[in-house]
N, C-alpha and C. Protein backbone atom coordinates (compact mmCIF):
# COMPACT_ATOMS: atom_id res chain seq x y z
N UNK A 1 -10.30 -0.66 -122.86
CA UNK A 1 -10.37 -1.98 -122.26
C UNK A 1 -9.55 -2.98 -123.05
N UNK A 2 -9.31 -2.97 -124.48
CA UNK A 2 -8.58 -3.99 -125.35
C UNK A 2 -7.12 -3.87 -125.27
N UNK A 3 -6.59 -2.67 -124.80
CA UNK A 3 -5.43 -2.74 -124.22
C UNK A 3 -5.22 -3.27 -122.85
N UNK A 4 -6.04 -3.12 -122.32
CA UNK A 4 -5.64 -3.85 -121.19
C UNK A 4 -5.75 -5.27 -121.33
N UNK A 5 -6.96 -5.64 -121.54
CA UNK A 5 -7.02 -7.08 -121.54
C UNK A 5 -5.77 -7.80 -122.42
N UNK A 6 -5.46 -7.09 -123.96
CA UNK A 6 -4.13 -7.61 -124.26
C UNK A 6 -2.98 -7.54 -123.49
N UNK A 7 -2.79 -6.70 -122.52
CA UNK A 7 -1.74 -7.06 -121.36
C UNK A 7 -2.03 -7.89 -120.81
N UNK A 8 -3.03 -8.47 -120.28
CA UNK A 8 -3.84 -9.46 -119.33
C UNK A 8 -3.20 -10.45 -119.69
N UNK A 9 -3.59 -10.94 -121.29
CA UNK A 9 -3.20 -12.04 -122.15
C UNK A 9 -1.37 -12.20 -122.44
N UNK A 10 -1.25 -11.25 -122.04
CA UNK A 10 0.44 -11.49 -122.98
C UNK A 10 1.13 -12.03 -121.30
N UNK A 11 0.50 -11.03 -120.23
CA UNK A 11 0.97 -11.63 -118.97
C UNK A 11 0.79 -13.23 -118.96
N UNK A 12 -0.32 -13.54 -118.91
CA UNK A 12 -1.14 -14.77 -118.90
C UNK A 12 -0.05 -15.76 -120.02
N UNK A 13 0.16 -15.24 -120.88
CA UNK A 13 1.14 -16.41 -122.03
C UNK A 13 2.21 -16.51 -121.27
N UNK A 14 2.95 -15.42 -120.70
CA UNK A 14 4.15 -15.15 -119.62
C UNK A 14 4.28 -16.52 -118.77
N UNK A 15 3.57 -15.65 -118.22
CA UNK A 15 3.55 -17.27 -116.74
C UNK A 15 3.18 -18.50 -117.35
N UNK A 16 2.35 -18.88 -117.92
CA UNK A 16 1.96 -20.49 -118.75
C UNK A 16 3.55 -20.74 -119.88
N UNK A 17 4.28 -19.58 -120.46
CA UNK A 17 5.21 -20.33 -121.23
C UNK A 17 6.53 -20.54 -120.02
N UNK A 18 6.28 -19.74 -119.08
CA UNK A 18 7.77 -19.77 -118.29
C UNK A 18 7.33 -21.11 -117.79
N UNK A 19 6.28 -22.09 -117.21
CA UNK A 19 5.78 -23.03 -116.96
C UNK A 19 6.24 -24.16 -117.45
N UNK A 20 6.03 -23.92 -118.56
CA UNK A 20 6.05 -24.87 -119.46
C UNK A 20 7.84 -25.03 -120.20
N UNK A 21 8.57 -24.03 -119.83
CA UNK A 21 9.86 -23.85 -119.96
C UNK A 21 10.45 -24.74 -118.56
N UNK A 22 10.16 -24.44 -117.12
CA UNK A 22 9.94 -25.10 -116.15
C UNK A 22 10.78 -26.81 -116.26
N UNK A 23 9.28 -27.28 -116.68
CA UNK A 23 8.90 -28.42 -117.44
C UNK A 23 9.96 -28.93 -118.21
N UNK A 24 9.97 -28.13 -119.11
CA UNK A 24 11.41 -28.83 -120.20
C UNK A 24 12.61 -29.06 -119.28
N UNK A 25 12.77 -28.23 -118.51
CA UNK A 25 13.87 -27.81 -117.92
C UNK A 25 14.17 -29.01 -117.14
N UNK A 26 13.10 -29.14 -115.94
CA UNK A 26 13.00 -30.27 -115.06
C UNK A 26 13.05 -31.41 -115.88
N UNK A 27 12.94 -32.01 -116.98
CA UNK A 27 12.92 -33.25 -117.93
C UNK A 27 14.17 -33.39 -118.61
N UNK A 28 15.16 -32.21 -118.88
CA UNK A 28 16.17 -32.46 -119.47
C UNK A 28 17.04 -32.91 -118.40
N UNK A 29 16.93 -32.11 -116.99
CA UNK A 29 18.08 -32.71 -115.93
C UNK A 29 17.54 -33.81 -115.07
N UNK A 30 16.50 -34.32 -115.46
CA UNK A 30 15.73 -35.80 -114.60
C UNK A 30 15.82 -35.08 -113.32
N UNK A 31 15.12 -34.34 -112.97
CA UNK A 31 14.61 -33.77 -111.80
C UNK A 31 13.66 -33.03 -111.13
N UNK A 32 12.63 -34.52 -110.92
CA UNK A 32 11.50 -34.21 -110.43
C UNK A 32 11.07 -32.75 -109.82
N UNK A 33 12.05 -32.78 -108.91
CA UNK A 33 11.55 -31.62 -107.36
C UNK A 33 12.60 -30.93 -107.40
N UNK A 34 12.65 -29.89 -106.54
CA UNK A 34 13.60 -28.82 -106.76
C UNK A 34 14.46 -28.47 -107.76
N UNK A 35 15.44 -27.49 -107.08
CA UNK A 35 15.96 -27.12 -108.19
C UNK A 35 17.74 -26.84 -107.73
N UNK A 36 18.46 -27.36 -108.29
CA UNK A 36 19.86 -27.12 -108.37
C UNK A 36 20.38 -25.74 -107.41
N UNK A 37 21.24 -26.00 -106.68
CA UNK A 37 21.79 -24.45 -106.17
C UNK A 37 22.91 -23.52 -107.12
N UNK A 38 23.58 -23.88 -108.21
CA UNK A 38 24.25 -23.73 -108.96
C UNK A 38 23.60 -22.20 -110.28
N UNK A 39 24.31 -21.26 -110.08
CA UNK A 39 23.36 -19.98 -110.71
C UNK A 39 23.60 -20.19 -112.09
N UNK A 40 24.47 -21.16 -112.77
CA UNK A 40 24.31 -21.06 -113.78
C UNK A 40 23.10 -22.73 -114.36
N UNK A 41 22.46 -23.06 -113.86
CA UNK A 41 21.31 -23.73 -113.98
C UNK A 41 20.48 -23.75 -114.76
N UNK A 42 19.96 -24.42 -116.19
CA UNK A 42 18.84 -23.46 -116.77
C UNK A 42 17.80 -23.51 -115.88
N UNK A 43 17.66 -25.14 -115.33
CA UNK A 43 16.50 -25.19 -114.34
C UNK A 43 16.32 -24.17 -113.15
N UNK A 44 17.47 -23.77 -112.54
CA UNK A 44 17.21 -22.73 -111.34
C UNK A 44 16.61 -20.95 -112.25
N UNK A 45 17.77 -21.07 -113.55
CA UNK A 45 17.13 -19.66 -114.06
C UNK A 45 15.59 -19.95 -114.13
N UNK A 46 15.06 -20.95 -115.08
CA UNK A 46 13.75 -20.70 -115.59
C UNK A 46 12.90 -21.02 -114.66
N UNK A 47 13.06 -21.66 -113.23
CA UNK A 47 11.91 -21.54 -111.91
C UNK A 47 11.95 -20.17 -111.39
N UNK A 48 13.03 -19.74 -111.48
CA UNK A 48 13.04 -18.33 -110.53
C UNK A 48 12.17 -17.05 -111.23
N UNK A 49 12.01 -17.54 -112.81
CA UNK A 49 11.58 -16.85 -113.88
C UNK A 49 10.32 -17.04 -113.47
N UNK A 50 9.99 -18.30 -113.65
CA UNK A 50 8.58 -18.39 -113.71
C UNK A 50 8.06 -17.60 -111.94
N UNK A 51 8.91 -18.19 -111.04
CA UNK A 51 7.91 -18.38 -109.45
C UNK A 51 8.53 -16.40 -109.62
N UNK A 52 9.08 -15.44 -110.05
CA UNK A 52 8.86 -14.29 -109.60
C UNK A 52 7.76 -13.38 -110.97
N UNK A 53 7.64 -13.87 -111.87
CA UNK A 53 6.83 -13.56 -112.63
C UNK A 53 5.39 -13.81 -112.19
N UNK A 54 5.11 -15.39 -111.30
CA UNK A 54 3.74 -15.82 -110.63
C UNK A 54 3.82 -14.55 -109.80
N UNK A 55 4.23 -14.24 -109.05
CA UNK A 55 4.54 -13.31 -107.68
C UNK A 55 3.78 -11.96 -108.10
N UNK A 56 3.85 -11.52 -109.49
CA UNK A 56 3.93 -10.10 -109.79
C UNK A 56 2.87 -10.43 -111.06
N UNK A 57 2.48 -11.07 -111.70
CA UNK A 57 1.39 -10.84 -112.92
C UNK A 57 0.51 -10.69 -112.33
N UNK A 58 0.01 -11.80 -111.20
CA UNK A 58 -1.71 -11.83 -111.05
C UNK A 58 -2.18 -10.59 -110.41
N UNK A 59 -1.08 -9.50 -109.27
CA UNK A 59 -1.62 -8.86 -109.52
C UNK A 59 -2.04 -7.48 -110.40
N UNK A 60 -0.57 -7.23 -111.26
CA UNK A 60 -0.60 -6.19 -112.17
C UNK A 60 -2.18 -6.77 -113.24
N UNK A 61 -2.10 -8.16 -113.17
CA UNK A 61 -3.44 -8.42 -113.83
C UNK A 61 -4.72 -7.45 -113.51
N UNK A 62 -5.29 -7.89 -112.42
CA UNK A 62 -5.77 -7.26 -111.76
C UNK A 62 -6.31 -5.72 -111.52
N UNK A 63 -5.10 -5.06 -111.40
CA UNK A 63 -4.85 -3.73 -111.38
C UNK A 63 -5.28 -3.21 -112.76
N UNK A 64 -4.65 -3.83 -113.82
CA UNK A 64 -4.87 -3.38 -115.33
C UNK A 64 -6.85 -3.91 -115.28
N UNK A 65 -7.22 -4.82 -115.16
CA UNK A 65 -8.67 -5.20 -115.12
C UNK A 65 -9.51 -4.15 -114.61
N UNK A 66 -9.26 -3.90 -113.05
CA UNK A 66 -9.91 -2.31 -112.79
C UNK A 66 -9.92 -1.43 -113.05
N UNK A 67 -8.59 -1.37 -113.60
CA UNK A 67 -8.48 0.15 -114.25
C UNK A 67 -9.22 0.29 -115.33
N UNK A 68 -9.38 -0.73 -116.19
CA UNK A 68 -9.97 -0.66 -117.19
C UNK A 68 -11.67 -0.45 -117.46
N UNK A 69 -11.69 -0.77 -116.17
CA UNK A 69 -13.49 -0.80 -116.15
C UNK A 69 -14.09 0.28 -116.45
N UNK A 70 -13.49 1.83 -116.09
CA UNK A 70 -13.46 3.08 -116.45
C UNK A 70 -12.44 4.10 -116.95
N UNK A 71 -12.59 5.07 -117.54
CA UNK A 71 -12.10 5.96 -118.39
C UNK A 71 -10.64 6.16 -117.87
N UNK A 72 -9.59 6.18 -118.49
CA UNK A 72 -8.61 6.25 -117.55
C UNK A 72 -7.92 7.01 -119.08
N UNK A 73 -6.70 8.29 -118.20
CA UNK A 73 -5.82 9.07 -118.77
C UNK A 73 -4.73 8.40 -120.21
N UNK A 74 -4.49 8.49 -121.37
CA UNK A 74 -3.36 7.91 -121.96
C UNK A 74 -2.22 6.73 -121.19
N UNK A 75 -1.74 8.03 -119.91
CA UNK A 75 -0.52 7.05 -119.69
C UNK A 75 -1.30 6.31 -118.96
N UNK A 76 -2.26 5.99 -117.93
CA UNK A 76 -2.39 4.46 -117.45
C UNK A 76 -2.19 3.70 -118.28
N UNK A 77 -2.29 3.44 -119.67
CA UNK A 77 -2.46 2.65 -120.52
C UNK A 77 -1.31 2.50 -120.81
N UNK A 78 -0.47 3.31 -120.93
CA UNK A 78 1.09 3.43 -121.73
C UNK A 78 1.80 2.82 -120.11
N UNK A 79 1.06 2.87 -118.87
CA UNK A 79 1.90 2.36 -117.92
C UNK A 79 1.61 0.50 -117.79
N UNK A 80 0.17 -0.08 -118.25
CA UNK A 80 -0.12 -0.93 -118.07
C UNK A 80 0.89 -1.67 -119.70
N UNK A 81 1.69 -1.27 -120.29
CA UNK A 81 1.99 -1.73 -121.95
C UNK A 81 3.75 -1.68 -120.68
N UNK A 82 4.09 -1.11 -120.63
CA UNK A 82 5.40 -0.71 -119.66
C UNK A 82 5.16 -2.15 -118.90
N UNK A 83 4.45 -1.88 -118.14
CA UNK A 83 4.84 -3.12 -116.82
C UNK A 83 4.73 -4.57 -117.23
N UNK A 84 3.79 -4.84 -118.84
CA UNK A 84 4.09 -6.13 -119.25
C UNK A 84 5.54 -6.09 -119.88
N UNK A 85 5.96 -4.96 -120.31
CA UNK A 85 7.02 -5.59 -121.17
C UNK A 85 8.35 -5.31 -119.96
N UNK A 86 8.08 -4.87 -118.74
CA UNK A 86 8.72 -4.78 -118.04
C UNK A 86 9.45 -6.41 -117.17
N UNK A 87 8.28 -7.33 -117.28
CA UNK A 87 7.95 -8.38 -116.84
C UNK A 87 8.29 -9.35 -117.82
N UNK A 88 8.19 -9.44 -119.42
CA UNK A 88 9.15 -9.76 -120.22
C UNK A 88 10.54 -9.35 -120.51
N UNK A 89 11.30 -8.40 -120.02
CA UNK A 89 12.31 -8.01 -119.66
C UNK A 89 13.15 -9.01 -118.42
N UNK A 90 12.32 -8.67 -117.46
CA UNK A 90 13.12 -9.41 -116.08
C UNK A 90 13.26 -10.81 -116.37
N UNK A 91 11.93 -11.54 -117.01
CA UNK A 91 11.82 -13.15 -118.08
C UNK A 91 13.29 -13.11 -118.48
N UNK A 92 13.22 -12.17 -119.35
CA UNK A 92 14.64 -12.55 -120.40
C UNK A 92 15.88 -12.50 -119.53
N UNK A 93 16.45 -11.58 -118.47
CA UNK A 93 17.56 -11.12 -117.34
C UNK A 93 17.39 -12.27 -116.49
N UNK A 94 16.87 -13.42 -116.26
CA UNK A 94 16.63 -14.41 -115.75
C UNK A 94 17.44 -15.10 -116.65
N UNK A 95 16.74 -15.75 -117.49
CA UNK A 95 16.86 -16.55 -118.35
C UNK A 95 18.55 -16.77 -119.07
N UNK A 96 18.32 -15.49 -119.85
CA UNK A 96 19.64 -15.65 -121.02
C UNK A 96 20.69 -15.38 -120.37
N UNK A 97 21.20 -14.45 -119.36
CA UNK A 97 22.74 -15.00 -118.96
C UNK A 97 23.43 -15.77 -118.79
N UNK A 98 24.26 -16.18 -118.55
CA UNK A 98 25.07 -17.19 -118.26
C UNK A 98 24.81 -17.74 -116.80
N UNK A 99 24.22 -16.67 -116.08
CA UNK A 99 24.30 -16.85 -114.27
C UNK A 99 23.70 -15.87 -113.92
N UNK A 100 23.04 -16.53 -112.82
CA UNK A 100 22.01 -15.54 -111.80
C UNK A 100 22.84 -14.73 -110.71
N UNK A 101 24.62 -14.96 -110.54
CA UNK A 101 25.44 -14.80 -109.88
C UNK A 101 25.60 -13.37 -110.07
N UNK A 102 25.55 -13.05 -111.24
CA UNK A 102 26.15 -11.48 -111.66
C UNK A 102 25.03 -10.85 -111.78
N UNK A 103 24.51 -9.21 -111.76
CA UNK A 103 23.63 -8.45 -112.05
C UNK A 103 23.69 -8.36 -113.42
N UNK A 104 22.71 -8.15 -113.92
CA UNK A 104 22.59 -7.51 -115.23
C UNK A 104 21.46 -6.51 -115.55
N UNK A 105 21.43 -5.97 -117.03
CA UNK A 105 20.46 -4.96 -116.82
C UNK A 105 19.28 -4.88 -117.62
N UNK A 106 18.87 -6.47 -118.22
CA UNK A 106 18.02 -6.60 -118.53
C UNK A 106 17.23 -6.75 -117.11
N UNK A 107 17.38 -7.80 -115.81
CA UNK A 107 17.11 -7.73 -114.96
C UNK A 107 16.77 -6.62 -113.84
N UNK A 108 17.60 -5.97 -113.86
CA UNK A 108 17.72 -4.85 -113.30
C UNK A 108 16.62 -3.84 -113.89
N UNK A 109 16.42 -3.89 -114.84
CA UNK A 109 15.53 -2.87 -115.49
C UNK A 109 14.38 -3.32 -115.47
N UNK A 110 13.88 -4.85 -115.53
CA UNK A 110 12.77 -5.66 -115.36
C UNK A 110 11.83 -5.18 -114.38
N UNK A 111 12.83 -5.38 -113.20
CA UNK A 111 12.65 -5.18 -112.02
C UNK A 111 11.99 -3.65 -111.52
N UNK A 112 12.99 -2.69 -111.81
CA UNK A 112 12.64 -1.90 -111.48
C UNK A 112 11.43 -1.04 -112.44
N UNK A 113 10.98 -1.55 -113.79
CA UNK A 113 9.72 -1.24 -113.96
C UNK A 113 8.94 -1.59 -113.70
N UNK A 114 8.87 -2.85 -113.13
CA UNK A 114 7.91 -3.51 -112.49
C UNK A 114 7.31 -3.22 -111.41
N UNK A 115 7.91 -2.67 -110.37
CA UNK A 115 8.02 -1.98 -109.63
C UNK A 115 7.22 -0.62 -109.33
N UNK A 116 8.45 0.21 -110.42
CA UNK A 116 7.59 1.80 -111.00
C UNK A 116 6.14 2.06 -111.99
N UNK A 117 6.08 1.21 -112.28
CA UNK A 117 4.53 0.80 -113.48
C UNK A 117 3.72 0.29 -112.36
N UNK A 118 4.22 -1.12 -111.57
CA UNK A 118 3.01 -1.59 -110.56
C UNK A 118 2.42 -0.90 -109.73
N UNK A 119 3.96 0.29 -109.28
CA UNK A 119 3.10 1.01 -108.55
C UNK A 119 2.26 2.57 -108.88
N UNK A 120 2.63 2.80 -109.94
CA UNK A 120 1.93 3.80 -110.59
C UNK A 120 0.19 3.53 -110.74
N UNK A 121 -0.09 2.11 -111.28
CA UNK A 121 -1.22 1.58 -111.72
C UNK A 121 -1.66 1.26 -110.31
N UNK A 122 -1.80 0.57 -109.20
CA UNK A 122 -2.07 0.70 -108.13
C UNK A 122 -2.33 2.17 -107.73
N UNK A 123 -1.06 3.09 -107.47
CA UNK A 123 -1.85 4.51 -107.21
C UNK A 123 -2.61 4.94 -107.95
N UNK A 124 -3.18 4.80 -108.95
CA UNK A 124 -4.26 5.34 -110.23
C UNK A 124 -5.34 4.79 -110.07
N UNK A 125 -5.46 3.44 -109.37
CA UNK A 125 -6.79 2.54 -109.22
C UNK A 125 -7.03 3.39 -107.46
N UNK A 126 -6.27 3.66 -107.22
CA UNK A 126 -6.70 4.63 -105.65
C UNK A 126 -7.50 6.03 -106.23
N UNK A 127 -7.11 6.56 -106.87
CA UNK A 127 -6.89 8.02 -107.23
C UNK A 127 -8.78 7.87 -107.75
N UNK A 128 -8.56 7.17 -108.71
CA UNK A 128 -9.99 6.46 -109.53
C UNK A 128 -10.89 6.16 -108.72
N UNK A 129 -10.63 5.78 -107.35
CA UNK A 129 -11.73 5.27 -106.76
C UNK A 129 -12.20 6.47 -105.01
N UNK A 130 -11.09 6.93 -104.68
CA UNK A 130 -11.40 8.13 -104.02
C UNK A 130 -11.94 9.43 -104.92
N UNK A 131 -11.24 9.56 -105.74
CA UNK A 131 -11.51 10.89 -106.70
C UNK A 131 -13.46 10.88 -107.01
């Protein structure tokens, strides 16, 4: 359970610091509401950071919470440690490029563990509860 819940928490710092990055962001370019169309933006990187990170923590939250309630195999655990740092990954492929214009593979890799972990831990909370 202390692994999970420390994913819980590191998610949880995730979304509240991309927030709060947000924030800075919107205060350095005096702009209340939206956000710039321009991909090299910090403000457009660090909303898109934060609003697809909101999209995808609460429920890997979740998922890691049930799973945890009972006995679960090594890798759930090694998949629930994956999909946070998967999610700090895509954070950073947001963030540090130069532009949201080009692919990269911090992003790219974000993504697609996020993805392959979310849905691993989802099928395992099935498996757990039919089985």
């Amino acid at each position: 359970m202390t692994l999970a819940l420390v994913c819980i928490g590191l998610l949880g710092v995730l979304v509240f610091a991309l927030g709060f990055g947000v924030s800075m962001q919107r205060r350095s370019a005096k702009m209340g509401a939206g956000v710039p169309d321009d991909p090299t933006s910090p403000l457009l990187k660090w909303s898109r950071a934060h609003g697809n990170t909101c999209e995808y923590a609460a429920m890997l939250a979740v998922l890691m919470y049930l799973l945890a309630l009972t006995p679960q195999p090594a890798f759930v655990y090694t998949m629930m440690v994956m999909a946070t740092f998967s999610r700090y990954l895509f954070a950073a492929g947001m963030i540090l490029p130069a532009t949201l214009a080009k692919p990269n593979p911090m992003r790219f890799l974000g993504a697609l563990g996020t993805y392959l972990f979310g849905l691993g831990l989802a099928v395992m909370l099935l498996v757990s509860v039919l089985a």
